[in-house]
C-alpha atoms as a PDB file:
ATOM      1  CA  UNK A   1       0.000   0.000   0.000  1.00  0.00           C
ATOM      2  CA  UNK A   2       1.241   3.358  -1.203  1.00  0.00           C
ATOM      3  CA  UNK A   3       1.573   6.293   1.045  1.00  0.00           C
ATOM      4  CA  UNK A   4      -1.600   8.021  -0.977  1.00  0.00           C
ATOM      5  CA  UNK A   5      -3.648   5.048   0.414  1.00  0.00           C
ATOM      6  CA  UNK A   6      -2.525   4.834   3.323  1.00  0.00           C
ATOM      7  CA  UNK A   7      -3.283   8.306   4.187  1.00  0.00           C
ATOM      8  CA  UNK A   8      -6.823   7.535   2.577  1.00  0.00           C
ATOM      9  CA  UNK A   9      -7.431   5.268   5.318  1.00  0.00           C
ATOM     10  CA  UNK A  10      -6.213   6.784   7.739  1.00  0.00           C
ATOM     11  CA  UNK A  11      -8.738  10.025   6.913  1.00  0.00           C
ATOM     12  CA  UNK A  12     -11.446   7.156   6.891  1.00  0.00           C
ATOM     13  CA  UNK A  13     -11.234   5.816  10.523  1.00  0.00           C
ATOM     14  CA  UNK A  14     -10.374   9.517  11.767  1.00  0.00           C
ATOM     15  CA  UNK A  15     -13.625  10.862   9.998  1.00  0.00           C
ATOM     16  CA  UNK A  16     -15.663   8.226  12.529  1.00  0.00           C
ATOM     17  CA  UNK A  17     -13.748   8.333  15.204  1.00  0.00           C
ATOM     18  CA  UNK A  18     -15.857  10.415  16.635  1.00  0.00           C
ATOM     19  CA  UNK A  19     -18.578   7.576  16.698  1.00  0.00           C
ATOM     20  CA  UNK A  20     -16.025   4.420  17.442  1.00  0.00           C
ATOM     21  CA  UNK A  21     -17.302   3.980  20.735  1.00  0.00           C
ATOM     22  CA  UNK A  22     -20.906   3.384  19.820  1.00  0.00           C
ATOM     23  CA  UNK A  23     -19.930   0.970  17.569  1.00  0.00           C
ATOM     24  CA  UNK A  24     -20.156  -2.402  19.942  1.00  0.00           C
ATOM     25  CA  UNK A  25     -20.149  -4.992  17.080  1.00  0.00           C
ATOM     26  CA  UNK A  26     -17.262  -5.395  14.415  1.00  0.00           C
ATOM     27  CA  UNK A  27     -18.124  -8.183  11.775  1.00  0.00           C
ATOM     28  CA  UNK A  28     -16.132  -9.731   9.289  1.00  0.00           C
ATOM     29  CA  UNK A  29     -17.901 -11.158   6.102  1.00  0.00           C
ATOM     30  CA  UNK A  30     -15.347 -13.475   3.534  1.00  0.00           C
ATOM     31  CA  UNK A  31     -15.615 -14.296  -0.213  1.00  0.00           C
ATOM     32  CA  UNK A  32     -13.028 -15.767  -1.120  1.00  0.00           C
ATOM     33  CA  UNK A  33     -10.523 -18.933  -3.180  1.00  0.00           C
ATOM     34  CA  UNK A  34      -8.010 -20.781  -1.400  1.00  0.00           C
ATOM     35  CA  UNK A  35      -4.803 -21.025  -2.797  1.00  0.00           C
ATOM     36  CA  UNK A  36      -2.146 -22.881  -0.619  1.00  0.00           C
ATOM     37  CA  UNK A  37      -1.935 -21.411   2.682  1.00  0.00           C
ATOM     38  CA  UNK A  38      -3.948 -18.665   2.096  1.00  0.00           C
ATOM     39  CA  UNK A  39      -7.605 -17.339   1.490  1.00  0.00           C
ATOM     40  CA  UNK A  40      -7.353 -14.513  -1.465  1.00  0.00           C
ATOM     41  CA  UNK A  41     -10.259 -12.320  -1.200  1.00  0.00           C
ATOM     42  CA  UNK A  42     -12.971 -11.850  -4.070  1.00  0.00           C
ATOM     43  CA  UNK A  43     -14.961  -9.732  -1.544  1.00  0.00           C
ATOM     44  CA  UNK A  44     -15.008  -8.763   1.992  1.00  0.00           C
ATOM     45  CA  UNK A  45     -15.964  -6.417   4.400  1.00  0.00           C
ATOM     46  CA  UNK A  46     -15.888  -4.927   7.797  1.00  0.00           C
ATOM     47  CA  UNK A  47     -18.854  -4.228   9.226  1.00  0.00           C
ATOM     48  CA  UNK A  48     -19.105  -1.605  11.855  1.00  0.00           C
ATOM     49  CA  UNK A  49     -23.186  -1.546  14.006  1.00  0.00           C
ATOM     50  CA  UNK A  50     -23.898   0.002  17.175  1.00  0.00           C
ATOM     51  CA  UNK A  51     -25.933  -3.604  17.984  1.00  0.00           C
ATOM     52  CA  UNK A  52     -27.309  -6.520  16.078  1.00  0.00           C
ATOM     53  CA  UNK A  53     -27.657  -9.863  17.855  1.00  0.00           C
ATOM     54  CA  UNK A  54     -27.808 -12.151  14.606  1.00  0.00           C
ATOM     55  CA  UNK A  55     -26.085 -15.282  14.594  1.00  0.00           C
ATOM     56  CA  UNK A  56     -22.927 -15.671  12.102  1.00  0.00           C
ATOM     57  CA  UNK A  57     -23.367 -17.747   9.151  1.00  0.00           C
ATOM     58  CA  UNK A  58     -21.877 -21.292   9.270  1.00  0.00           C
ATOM     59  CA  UNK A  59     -18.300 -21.427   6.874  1.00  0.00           C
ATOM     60  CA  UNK A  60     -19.643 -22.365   3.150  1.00  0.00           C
ATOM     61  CA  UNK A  61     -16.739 -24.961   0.944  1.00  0.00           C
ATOM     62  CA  UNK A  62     -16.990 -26.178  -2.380  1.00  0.00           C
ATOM     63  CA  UNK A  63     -13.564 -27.034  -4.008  1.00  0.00           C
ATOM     64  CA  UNK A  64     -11.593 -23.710  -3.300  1.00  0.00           C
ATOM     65  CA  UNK A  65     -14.209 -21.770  -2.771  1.00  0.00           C
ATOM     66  CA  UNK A  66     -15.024 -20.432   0.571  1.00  0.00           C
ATOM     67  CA  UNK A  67     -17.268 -18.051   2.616  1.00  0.00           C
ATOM     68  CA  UNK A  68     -17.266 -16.942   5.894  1.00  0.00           C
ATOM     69  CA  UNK A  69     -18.681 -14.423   8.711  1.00  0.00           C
ATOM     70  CA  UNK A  70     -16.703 -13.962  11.883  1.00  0.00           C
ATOM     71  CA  UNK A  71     -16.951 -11.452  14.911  1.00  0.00           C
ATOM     72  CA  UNK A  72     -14.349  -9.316  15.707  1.00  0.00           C
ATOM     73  CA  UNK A  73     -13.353  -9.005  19.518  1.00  0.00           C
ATOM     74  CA  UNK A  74     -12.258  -4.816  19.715  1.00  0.00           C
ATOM     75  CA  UNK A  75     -11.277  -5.451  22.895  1.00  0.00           C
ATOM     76  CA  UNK A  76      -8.088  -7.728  21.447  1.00  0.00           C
ATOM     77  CA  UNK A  77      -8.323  -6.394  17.684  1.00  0.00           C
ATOM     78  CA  UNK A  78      -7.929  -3.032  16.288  1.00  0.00           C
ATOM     79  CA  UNK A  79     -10.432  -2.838  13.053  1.00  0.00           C
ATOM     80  CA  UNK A  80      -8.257  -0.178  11.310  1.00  0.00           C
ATOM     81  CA  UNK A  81      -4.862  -3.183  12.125  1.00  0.00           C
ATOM     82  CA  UNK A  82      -7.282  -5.960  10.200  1.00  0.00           C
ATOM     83  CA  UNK A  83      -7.929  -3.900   7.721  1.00  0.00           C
ATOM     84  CA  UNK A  84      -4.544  -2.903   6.807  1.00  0.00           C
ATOM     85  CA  UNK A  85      -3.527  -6.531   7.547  1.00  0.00           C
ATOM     86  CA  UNK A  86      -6.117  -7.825   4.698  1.00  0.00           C
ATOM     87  CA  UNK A  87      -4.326  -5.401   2.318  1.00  0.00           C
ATOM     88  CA  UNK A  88      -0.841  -6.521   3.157  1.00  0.00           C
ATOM     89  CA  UNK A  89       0.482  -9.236   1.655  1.00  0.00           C
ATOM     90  CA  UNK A  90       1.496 -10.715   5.157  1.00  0.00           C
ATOM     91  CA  UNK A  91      -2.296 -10.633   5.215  1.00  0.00           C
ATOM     92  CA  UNK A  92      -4.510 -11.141   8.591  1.00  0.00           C
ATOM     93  CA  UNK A  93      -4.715 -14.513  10.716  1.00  0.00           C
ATOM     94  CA  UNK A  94      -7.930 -15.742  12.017  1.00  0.00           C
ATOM     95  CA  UNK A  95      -8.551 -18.787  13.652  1.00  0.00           C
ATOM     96  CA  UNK A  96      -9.946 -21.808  11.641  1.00  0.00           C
ATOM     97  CA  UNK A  97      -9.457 -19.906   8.289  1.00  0.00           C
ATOM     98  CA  UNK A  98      -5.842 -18.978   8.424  1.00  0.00           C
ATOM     99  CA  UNK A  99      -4.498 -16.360   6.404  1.00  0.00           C
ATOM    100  CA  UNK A 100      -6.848 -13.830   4.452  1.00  0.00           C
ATOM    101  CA  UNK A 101      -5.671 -11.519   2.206  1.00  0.00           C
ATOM    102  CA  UNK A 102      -6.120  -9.068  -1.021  1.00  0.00           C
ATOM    103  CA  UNK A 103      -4.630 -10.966  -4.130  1.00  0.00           C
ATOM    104  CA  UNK A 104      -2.580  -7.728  -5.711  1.00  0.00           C
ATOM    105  CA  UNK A 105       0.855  -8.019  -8.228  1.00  0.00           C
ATOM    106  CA  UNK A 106       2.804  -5.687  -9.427  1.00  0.00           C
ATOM    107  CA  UNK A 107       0.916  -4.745 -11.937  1.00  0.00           C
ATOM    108  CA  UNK A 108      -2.190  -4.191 -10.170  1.00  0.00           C
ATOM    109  CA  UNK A 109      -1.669  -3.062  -7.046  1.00  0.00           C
ATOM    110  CA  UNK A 110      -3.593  -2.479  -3.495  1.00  0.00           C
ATOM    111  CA  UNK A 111      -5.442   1.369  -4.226  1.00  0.00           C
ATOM    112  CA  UNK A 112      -7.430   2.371  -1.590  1.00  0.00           C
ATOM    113  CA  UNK A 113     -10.246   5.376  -2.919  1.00  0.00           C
ATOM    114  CA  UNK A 114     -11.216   8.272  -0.843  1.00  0.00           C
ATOM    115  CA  UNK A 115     -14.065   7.786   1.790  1.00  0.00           C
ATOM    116  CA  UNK A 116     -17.486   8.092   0.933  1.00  0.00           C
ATOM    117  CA  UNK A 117     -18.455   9.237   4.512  1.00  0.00           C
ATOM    118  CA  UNK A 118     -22.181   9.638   3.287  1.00  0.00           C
ATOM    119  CA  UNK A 119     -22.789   6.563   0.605  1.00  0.00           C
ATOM    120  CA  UNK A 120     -25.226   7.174  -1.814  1.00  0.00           C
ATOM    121  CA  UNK A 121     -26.958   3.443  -1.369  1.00  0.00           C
ATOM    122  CA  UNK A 122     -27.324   3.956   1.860  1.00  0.00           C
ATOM    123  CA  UNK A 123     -28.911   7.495   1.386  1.00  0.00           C
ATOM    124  CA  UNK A 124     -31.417   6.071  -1.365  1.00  0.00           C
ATOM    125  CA  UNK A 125     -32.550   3.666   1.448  1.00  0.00           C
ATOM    126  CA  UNK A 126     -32.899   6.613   4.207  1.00  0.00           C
ATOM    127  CA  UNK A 127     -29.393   5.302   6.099  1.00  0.00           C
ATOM    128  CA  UNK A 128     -26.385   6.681   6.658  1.00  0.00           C
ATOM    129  CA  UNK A 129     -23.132   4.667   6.084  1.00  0.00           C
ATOM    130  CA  UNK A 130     -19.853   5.592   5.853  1.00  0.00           C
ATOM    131  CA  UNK A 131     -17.597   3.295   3.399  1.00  0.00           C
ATOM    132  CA  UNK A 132     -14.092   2.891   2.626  1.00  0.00           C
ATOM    133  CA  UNK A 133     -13.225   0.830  -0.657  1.00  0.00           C
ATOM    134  CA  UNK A 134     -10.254  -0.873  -1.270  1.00  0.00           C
ATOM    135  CA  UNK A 135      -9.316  -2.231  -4.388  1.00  0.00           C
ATOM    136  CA  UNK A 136      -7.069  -5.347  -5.122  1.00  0.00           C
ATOM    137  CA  UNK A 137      -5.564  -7.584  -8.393  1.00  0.00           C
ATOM    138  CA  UNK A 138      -7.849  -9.331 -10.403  1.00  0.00           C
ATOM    139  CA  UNK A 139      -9.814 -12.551  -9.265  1.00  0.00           C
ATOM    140  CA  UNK A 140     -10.846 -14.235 -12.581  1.00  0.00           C
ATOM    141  CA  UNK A 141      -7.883 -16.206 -13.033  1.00  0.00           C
ATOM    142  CA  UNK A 142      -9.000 -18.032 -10.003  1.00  0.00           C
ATOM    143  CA  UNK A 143     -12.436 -18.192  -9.783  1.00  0.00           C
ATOM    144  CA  UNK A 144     -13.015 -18.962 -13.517  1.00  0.00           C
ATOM    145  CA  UNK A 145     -16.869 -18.537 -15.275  1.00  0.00           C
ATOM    146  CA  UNK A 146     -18.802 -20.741 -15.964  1.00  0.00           C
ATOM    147  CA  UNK A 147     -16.984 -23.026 -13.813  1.00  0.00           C
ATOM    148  CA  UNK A 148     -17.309 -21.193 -10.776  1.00  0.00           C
ATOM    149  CA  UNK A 149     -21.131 -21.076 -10.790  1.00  0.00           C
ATOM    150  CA  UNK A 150     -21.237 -25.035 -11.590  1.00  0.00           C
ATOM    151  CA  UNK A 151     -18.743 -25.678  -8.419  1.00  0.00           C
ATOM    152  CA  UNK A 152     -21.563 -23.770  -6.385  1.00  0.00           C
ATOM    153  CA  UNK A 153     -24.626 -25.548  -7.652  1.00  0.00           C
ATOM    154  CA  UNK A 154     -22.989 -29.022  -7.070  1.00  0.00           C
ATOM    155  CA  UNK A 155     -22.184 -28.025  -3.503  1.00  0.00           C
ATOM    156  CA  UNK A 156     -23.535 -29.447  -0.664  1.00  0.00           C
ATOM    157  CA  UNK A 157     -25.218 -26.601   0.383  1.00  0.00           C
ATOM    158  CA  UNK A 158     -25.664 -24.898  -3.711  1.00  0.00           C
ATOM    159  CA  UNK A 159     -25.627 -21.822  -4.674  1.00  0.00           C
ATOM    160  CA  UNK A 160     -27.054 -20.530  -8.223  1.00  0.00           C
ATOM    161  CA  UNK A 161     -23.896 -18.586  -8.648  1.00  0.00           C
ATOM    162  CA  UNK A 162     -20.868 -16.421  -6.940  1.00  0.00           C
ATOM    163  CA  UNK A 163     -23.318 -13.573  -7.043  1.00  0.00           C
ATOM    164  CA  UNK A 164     -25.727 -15.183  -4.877  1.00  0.00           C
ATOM    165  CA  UNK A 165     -23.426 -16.705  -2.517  1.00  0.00           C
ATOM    166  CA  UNK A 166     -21.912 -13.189  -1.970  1.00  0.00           C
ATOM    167  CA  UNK A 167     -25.614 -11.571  -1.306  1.00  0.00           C
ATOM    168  CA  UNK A 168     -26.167 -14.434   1.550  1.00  0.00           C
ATOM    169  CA  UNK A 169     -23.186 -13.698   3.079  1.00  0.00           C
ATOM    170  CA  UNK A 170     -23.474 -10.213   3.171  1.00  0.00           C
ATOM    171  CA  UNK A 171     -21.172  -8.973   0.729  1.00  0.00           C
ATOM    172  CA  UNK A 172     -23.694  -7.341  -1.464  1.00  0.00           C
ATOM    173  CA  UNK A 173     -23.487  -8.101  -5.466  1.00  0.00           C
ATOM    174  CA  UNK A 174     -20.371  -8.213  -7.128  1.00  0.00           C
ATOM    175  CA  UNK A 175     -19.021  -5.419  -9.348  1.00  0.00           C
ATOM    176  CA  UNK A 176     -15.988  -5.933 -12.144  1.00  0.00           C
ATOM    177  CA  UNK A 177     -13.367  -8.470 -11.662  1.00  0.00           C
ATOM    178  CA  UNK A 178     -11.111  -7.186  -8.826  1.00  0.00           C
ATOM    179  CA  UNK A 179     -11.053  -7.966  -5.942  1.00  0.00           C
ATOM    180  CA  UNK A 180     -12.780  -5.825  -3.288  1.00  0.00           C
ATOM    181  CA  UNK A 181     -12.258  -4.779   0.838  1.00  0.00           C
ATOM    182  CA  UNK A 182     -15.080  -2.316   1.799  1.00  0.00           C
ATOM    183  CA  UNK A 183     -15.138  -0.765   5.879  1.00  0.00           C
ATOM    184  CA  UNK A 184     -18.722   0.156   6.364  1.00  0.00           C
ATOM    185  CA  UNK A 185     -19.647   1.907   9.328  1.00  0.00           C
ATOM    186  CA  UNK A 186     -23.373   2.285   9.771  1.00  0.00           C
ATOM    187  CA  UNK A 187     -25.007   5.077  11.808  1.00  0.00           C
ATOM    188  CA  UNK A 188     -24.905   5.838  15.290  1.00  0.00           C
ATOM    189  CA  UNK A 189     -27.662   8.173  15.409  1.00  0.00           C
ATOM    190  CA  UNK A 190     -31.421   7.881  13.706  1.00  0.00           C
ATOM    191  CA  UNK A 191     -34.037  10.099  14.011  1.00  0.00           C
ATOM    192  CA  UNK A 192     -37.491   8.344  14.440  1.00  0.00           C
ATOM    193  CA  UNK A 193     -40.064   7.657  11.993  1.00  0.00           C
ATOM    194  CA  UNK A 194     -42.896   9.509  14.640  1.00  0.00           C
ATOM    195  CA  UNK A 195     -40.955  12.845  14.417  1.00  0.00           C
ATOM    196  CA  UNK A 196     -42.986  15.276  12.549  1.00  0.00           C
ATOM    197  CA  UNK A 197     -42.203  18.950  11.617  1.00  0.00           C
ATOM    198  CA  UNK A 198     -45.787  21.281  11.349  1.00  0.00           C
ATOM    199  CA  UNK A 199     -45.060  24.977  10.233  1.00  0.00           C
ATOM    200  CA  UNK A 200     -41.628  26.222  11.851  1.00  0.00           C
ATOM    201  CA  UNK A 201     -42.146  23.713  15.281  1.00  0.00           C
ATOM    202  CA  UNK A 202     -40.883  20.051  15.309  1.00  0.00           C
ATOM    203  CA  UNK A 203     -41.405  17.415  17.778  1.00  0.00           C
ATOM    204  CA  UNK A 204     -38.250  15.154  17.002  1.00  0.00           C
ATOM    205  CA  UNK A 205     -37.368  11.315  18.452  1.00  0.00           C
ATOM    206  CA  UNK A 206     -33.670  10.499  18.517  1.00  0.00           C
ATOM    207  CA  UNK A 207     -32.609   7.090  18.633  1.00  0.00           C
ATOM    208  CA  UNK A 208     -28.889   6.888  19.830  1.00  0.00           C
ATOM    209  CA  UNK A 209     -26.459   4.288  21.204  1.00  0.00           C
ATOM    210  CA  UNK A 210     -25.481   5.246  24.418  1.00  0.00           C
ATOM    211  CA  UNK A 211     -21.488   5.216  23.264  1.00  0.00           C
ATOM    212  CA  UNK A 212     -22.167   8.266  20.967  1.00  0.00           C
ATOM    213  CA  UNK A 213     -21.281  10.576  24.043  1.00  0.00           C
ATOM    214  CA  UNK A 214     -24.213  12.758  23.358  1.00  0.00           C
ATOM    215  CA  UNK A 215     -26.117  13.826  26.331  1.00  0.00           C
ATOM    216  CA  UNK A 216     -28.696  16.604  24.752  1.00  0.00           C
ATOM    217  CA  UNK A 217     -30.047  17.345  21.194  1.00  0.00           C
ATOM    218  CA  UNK A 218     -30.230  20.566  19.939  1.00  0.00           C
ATOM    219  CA  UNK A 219     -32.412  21.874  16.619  1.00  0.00           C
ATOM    220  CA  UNK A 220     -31.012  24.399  14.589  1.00  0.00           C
ATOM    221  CA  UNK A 221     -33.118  26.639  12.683  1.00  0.00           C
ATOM    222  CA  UNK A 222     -36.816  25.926  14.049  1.00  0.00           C
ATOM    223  CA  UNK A 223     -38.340  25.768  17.960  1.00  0.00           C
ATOM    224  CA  UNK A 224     -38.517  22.689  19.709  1.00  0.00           C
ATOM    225  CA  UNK A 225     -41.781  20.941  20.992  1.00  0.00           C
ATOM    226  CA  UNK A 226     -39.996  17.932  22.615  1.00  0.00           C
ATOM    227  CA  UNK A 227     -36.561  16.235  22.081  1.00  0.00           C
ATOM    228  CA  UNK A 228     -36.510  12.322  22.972  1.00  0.00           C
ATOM    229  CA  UNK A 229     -33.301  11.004  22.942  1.00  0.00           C
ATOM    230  CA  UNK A 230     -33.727   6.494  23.502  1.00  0.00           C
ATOM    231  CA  UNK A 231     -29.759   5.350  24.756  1.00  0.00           C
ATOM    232  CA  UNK A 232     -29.321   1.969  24.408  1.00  0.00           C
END
């Protein structure tokens, strides 16, 4: 990783540092093709959530192809360390998978694009999330099409295709043919469907995990009715 991206993610987790505490669960989700030692990464990504209780998804095999979800413990792992460790070609360790990494060469290198602190998917759904891409080599030399998507149907548990498997596992669909490391860090902060604005007075609910820090909500622009502010 060149010093350009490396200062790109460094801007990322600074931009949401404000919010790190609030964010109590760290989740890994794995798409990726075993070669040798190591799991090169189609897709991943790190999910940052102030809560969710839902179980991880059991490890999916066929041939080389694997997926995976895992919990990260932030009380031993730094999520800004992983994901500089997926990008690396040391890459990162995890128990029971062994080492993950970003397939890069020198021809097509790690890039890492500027953070999209407010993501336009998640504002065409009414959600805020915060994403940090990073790009790696080309995956189609090993995970070959059709091939591929007749590996997953024959498999134990089958799959249609690579682009399903990836949707179940909560990577999202698939886009081009490199390989793919997104940080997504979803909101710490809604305001609730029941608040209504009438004229120039506003009677606002604010959901917010009790990590945020914030003690008192404040309206600019327009008179309060109420405030509610629900910690968790």
């Amino acid at each position: 990783m060149n010093e350009h991206s490396q200062q790109q993610l460094s801007s990322y987790f600074e931009a949401i540092a404000c919010w790190r505490a609030a964010y109590k669960v760290a989740r890994l989700h794995v798409l990726g093709v075993r070669t040798g030692e190591a799991l090169e990464l189609v897709s991943a990504r790190i999910v940052l959530d102030v809560g969710g209780d839902a179980a991880c998804k059991a490890p999916f095999r066929a041939g080389r192809v694997e997926a995976h979800q895992l919990m990260l413990n932030q009380q031993e792992t730094d999520v800004q360390g992983v994901a500089l460790a997926l990008s690396s070609a040391a890459g990162f360790h995890s128990a029971g998978i062994g080492r993950i990494k970003l397939p890069c060469t020198e021809q097509v290198g790690v890039y890492v694009a500027p953070p999209t602190l407010l993501h336009p998917e998640g504002l065409s759904e009414g959600n805020r999330l915060a994403v940090l891409s990073i790009g790696g080599g080309h995956f189609a030399d090993v995970l070959p099409q059709p091939e591929s998507d007749w590996l997953l149907k024959a498999a134990d548990a089958p799959y249609d295709s690579v682009q399903e498997l990836a949707v179940d596992y909560g990577l999202g669909t698939l886009r081009g043919d490199r390989a793919l490391l997104e940080v997504v860090a979803r909101t710490a902060i809604q305001v609730l469907a029941e608040s209504a604005v009438t004229g120039n007075r506003a009677s606002v609910g604010i959901w917010q995990d009790g990590g945020t820090g914030i003690q008192e909500g404040r309206w600019i622009g327009a008179p309060l009715n109420m405030v509610s502010l629900a910690g968790v």
